[in-house]
PDB file of N, CA and C in Angstrom:
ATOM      1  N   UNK A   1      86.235 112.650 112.520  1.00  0.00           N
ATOM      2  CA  UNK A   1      85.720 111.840 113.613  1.00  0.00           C
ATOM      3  C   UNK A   1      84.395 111.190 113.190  1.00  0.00           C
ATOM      4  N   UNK A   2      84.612 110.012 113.188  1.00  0.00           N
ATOM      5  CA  UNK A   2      83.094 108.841 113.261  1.00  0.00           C
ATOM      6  C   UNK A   2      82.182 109.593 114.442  1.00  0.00           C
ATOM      7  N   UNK A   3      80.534 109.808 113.653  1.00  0.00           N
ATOM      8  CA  UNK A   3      79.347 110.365 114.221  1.00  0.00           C
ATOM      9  C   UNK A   3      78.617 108.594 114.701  1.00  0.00           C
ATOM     10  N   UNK A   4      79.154 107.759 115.059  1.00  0.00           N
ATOM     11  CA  UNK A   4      77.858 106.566 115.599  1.00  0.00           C
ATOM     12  C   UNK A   4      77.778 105.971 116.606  1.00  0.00           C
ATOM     13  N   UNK A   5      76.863 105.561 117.164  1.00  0.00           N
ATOM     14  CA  UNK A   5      76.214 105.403 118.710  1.00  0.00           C
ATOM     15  C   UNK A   5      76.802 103.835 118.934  1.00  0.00           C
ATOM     16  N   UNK A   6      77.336 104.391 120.821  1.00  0.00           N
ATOM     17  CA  UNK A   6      78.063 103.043 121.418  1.00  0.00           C
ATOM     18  C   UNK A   6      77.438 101.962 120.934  1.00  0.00           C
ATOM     19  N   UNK A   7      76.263 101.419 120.706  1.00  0.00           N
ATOM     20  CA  UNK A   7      75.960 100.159 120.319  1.00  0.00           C
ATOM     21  C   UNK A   7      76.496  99.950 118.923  1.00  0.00           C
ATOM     22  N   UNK A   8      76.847 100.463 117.942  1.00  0.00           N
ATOM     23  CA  UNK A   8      77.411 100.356 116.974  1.00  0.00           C
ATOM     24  C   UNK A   8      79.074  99.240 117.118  1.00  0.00           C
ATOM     25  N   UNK A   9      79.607 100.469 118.049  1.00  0.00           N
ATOM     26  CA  UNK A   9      81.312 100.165 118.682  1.00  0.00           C
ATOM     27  C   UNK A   9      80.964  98.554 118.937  1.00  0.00           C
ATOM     28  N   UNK A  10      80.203  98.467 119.850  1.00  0.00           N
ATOM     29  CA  UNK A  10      79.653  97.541 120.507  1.00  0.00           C
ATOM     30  C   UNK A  10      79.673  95.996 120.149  1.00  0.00           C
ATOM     31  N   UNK A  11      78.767  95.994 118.829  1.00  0.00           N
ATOM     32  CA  UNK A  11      78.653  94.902 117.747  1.00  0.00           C
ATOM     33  C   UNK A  11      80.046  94.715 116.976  1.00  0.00           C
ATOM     34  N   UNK A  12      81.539  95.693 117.231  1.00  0.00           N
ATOM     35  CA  UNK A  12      82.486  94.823 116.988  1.00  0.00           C
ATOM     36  C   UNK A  12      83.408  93.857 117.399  1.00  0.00           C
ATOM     37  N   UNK A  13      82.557  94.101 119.183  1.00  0.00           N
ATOM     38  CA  UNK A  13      83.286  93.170 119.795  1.00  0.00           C
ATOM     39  C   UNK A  13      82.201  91.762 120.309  1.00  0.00           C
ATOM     40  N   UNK A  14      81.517  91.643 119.899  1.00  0.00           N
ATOM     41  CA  UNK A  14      80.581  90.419 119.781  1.00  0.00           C
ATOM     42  C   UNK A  14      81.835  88.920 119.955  1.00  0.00           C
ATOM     43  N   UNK A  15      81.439  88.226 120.896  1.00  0.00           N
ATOM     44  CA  UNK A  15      81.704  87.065 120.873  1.00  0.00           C
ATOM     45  C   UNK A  15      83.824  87.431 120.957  1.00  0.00           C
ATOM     46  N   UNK A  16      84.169  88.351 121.437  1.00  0.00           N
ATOM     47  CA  UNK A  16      85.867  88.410 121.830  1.00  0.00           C
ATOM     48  C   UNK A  16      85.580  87.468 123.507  1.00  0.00           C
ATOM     49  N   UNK A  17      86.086  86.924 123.729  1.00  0.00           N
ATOM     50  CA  UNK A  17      86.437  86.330 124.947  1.00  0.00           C
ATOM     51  C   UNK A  17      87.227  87.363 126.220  1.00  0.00           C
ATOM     52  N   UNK A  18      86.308  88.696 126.276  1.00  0.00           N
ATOM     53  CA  UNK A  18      86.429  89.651 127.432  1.00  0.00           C
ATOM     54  C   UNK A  18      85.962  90.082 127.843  1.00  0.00           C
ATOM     55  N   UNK A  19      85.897  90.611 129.322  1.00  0.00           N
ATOM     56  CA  UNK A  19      85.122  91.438 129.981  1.00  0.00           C
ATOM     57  C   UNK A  19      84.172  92.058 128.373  1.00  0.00           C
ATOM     58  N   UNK A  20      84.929  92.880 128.085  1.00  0.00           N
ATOM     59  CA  UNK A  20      83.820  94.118 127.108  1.00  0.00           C
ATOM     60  C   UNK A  20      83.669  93.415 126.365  1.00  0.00           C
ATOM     61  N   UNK A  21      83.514  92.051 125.441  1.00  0.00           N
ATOM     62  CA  UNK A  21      83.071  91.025 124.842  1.00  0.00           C
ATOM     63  C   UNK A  21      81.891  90.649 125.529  1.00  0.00           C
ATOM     64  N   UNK A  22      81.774  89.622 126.508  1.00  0.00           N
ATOM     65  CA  UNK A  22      80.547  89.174 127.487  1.00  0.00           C
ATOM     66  C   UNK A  22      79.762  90.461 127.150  1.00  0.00           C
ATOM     67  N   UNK A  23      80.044  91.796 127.729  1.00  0.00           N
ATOM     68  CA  UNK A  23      79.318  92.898 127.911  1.00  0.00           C
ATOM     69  C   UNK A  23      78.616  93.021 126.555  1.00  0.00           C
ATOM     70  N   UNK A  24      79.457  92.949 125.576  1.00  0.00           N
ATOM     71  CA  UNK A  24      78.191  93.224 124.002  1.00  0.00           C
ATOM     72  C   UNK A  24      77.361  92.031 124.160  1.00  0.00           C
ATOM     73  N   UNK A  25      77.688  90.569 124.359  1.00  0.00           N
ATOM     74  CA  UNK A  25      77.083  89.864 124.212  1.00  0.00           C
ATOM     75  C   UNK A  25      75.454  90.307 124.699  1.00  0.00           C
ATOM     76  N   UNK A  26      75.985  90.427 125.734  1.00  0.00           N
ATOM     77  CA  UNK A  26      74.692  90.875 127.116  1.00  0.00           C
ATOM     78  C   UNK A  26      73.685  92.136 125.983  1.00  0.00           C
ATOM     79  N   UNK A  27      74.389  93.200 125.650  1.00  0.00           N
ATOM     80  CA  UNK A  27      73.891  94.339 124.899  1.00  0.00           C
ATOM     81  C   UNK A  27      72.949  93.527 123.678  1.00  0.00           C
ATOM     82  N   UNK A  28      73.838  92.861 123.243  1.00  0.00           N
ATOM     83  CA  UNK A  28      72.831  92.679 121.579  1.00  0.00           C
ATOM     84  C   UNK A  28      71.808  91.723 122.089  1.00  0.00           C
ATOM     85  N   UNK A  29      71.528  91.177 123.112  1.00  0.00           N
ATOM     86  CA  UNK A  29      70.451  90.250 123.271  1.00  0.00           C
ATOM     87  C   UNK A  29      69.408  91.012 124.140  1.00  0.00           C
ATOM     88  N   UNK A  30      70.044  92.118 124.375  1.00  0.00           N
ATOM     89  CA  UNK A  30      68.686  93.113 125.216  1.00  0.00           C
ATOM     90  C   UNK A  30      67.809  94.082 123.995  1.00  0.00           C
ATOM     91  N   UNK A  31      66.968  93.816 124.365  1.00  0.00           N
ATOM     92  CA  UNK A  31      66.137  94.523 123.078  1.00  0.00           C
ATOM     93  C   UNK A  31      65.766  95.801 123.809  1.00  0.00           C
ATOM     94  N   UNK A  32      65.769  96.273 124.961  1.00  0.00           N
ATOM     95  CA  UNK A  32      65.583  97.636 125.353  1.00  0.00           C
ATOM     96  C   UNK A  32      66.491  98.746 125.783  1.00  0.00           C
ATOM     97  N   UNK A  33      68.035  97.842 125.343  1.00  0.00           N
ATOM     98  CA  UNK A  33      69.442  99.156 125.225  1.00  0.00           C
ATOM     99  C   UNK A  33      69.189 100.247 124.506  1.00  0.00           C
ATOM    100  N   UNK A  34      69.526 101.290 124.677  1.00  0.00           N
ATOM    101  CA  UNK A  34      69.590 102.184 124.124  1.00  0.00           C
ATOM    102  C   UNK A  34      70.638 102.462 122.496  1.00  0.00           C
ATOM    103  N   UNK A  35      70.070 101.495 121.888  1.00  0.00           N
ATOM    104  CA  UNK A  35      70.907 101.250 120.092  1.00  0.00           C
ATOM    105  C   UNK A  35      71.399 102.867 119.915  1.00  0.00           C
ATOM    106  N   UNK A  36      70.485 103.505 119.634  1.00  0.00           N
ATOM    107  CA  UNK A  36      71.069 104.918 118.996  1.00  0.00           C
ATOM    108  C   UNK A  36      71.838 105.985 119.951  1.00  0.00           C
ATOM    109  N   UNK A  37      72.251 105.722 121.084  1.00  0.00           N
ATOM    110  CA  UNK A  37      72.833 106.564 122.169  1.00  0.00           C
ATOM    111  C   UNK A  37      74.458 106.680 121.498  1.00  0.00           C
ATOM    112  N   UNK A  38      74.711 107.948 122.226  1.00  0.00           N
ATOM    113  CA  UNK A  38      76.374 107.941 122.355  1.00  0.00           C
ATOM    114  C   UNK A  38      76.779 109.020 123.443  1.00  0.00           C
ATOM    115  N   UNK A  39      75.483 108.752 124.271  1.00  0.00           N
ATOM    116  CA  UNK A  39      76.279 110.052 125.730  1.00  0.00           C
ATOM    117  C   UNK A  39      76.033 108.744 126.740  1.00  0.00           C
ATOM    118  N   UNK A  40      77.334 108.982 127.560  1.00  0.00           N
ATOM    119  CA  UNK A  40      77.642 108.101 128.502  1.00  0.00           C
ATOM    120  C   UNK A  40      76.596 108.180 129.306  1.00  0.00           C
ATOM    121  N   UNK A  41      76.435 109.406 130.024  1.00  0.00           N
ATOM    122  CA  UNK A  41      75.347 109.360 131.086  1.00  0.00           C
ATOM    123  C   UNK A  41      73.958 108.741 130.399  1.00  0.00           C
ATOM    124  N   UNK A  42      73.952 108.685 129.847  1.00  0.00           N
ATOM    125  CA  UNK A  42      72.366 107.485 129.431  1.00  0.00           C
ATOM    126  C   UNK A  42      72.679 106.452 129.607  1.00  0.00           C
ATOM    127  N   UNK A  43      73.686 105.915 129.081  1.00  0.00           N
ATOM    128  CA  UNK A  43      74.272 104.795 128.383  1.00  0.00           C
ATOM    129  C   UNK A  43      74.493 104.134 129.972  1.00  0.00           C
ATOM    130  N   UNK A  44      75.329 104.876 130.811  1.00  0.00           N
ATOM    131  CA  UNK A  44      75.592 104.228 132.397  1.00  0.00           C
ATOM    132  C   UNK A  44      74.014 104.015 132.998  1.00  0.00           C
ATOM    133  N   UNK A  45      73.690 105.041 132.853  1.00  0.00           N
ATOM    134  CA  UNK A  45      72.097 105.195 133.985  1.00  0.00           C
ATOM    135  C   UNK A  45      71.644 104.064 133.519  1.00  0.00           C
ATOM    136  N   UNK A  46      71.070 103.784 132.077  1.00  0.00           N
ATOM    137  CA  UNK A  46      70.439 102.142 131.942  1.00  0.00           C
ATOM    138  C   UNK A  46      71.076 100.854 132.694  1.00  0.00           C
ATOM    139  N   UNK A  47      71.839 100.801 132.489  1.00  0.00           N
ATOM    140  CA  UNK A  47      72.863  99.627 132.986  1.00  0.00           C
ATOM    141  C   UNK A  47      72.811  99.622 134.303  1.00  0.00           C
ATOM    142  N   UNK A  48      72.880 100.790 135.318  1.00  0.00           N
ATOM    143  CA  UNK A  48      72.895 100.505 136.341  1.00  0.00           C
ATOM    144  C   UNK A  48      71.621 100.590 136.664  1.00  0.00           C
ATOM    145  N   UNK A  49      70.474 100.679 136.344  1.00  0.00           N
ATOM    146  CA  UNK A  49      69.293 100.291 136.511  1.00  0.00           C
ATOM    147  C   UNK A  49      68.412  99.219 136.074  1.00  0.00           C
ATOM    148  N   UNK A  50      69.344  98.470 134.503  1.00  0.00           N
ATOM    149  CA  UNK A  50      68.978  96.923 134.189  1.00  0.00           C
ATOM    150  C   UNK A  50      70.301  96.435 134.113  1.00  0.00           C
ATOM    151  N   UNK A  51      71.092  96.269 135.314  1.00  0.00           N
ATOM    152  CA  UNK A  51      71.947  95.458 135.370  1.00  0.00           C
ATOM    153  C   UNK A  51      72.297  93.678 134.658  1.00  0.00           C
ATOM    154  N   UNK A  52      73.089  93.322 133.994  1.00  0.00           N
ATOM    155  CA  UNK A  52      73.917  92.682 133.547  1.00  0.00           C
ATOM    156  C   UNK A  52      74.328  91.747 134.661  1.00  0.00           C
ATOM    157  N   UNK A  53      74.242  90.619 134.698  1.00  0.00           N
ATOM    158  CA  UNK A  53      74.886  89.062 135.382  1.00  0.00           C
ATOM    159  C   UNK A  53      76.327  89.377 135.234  1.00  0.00           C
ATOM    160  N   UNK A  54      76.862  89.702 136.333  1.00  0.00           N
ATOM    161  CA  UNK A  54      78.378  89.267 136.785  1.00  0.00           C
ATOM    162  C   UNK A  54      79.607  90.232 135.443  1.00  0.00           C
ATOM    163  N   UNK A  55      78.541  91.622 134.969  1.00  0.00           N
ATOM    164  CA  UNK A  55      79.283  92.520 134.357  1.00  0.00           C
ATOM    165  C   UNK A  55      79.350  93.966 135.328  1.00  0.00           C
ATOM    166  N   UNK A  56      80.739  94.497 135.489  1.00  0.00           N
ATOM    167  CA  UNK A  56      80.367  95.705 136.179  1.00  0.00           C
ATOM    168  C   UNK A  56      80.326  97.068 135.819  1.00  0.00           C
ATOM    169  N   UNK A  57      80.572  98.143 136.293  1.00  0.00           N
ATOM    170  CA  UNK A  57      79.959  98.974 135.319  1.00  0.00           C
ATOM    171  C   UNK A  57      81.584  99.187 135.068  1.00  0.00           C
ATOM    172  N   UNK A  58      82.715  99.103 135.473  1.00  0.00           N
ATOM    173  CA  UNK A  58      83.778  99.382 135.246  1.00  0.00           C
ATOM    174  C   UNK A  58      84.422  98.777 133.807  1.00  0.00           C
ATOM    175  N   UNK A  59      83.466  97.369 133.939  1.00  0.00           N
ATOM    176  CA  UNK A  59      83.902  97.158 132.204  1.00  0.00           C
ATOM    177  C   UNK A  59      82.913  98.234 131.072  1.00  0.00           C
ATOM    178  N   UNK A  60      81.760  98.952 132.027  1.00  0.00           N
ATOM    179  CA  UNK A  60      81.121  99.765 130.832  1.00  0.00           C
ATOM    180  C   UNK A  60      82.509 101.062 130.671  1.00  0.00           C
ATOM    181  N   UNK A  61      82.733 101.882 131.553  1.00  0.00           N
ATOM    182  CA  UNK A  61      84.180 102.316 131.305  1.00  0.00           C
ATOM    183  C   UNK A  61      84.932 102.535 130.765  1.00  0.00           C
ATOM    184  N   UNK A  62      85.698 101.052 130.778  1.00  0.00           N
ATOM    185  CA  UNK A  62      86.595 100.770 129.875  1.00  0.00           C
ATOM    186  C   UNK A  62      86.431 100.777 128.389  1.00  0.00           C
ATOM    187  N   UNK A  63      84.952 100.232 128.266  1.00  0.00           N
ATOM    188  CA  UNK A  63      84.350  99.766 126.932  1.00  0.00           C
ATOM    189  C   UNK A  63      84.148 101.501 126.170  1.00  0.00           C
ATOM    190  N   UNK A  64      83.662 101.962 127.174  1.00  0.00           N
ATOM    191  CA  UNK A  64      83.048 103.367 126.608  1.00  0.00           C
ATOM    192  C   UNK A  64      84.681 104.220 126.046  1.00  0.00           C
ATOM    193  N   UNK A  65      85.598 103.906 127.058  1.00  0.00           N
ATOM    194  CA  UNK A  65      86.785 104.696 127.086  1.00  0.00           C
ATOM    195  C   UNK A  65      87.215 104.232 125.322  1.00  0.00           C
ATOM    196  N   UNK A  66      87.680 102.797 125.332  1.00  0.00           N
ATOM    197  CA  UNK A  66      87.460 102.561 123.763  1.00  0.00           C
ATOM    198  C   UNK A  66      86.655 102.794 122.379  1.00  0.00           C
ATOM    199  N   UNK A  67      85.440 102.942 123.041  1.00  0.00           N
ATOM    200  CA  UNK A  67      84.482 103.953 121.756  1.00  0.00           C
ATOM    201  C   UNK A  67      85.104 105.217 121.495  1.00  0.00           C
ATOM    202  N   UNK A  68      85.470 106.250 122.499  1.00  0.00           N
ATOM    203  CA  UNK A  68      85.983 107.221 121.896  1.00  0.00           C
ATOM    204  C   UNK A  68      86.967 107.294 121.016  1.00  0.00           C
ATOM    205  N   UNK A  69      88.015 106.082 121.283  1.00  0.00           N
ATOM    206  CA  UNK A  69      89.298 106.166 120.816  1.00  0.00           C
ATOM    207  C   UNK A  69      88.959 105.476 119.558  1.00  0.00           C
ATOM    208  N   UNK A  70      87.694 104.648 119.277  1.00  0.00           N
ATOM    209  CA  UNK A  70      87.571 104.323 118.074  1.00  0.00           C
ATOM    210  C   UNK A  70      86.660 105.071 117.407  1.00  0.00           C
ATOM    211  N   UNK A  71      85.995 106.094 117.497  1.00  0.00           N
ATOM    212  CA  UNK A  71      85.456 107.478 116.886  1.00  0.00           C
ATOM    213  C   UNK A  71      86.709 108.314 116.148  1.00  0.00           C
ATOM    214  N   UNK A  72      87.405 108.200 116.994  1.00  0.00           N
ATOM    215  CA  UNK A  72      88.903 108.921 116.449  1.00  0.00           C
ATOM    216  C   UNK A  72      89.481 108.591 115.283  1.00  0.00           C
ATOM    217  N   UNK A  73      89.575 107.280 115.059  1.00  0.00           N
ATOM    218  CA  UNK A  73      90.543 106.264 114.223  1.00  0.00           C
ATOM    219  C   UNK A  73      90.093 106.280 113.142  1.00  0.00           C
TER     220      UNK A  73
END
């Protein structure tokens, strides 16, 4: 199993035309995300406290649900 933090996952979906696409976009242009995290509960608590333009947390979710499965792979 891959040891590296959701913002990692993150930067491979840069510029995909999706919900969790927009969402990295949003991530790599914030300079106060949490880069080195990989526990959800941080990772949610920021977000829903510096919320994202017209992203919800359900695409964080989904997005997060896919980090695991790509830790796996």
């Amino acid at each position: 199993m891959k040891e590296r933090p959701y913002y990692q996952y993150m930067k491979t979906q840069l510029g995909t035309k999706t919900d969790i696409g927009n969402l990295a976009d949003h991530i790599a242009d914030d300079m106060s995300f949490p880069k080195y995290s990989n526990n959800y509960d941080e990772i949610s608590d920021y977000l829903e406290k510096n919320p994202y333009l017209n992203i919800s947390l359900d695409t964080f979710d989904e997005s997060f649900s896919n980090y695991t499965e790509w830790l796996q792979s």
